[in-house]
Protein backbone atom coordinates (compact mmCIF):
# COMPACT_ATOMS: atom_id res chain seq x y z
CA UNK A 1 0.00 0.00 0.00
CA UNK A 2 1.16 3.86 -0.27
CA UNK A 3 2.73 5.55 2.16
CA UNK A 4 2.66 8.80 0.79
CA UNK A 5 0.31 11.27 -0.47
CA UNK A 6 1.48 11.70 -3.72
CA UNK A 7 1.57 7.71 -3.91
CA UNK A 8 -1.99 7.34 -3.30
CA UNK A 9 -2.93 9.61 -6.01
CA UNK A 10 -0.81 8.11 -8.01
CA UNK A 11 -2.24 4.66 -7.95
CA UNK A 12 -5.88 6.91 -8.41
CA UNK A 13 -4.43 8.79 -11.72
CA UNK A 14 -2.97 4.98 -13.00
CA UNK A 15 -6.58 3.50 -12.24
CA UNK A 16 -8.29 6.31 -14.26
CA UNK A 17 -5.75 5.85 -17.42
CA UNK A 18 -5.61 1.89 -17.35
CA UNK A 19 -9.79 2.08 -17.59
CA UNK A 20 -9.40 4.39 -20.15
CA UNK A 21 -6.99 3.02 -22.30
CA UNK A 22 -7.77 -0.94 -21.94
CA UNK A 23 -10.93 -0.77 -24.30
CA UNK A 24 -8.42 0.52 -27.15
CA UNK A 25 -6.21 -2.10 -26.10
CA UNK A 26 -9.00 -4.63 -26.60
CA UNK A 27 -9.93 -2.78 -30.02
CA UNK A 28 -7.01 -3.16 -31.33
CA UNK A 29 -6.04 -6.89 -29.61
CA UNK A 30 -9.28 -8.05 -31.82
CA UNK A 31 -8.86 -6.18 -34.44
CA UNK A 32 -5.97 -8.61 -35.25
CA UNK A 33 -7.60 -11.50 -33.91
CA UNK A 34 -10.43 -10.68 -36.86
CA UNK A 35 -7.31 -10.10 -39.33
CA UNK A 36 -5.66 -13.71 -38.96
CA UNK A 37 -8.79 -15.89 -38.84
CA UNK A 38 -9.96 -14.10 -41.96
CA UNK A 39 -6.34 -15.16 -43.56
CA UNK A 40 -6.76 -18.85 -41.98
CA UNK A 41 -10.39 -19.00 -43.52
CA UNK A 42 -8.69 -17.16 -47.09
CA UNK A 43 -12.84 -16.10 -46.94
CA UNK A 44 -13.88 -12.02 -47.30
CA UNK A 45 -11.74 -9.03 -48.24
CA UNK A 46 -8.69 -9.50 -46.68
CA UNK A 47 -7.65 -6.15 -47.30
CA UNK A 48 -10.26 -4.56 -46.22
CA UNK A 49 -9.84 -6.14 -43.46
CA UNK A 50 -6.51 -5.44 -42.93
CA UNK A 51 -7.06 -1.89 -43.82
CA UNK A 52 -9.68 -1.62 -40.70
CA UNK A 53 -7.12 -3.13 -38.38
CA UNK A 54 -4.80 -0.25 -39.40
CA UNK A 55 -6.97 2.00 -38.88
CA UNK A 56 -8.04 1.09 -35.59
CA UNK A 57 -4.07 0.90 -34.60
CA UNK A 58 -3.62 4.26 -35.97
CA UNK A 59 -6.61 5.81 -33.65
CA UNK A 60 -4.56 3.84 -30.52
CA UNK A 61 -1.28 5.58 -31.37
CA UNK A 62 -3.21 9.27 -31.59
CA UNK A 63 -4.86 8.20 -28.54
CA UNK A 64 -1.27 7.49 -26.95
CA UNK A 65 -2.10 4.14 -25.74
CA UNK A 66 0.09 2.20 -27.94
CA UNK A 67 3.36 3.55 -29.02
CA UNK A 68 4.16 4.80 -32.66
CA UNK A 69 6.69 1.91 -33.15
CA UNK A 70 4.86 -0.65 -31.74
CA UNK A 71 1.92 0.28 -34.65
CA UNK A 72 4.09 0.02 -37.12
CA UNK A 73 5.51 -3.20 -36.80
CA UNK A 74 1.94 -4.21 -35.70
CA UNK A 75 0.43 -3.01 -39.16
CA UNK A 76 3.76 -3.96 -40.67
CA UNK A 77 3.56 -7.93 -40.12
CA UNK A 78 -0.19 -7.78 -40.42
CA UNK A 79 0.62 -6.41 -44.12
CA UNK A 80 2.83 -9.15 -44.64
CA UNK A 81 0.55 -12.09 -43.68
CA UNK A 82 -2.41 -10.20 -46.07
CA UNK A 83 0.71 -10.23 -49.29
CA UNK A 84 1.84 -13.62 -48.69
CA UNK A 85 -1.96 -14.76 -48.05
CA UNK A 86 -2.73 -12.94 -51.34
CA UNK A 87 0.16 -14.17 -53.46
CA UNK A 88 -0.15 -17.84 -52.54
């Protein structure tokens, strides 16, 4: 438990942003989970679907929930699987 003051509004302020930020997190977690069973199936548009997934991981980063990086290798290997789906 906190000791201090400052601690104990701390843990407060880290409550608040984790229960903001965890439905993005979930947005964007199926958001990919949508992406690969689409590929496994080789059923639908994949890039439309894969085009929605960026787009959702794109609103996360200008949210500042996920980092700019971390989006780009997301959307990055997600384009991959949709070319190598698509080509084969």
């Amino acid at each position: 438990m906190a000791n201090t003051k400052t601690a104990k509004k701390m843990i407060r302020v880290h409550d608040r942003r984790r229960t903001r930020n965890q439905p993005v997190r979930t947005a964007v977690k199926s958001a990919f989970k949508k992406a690969d069973t689409a590929l496994e199936q080789k059923g639908g548009d994949l890039a439309a679907v894969a085009k929605e997934a960026a787009s959702i991981i794109d609103k996360a980063v200008s949210k500042g929930v996920i980092h700019k990086n971390k989006a780009a290798r997301k959307k990055s290997r997600l384009d991959k699987k949709v070319f190598a789906a698509s080509k084969g």
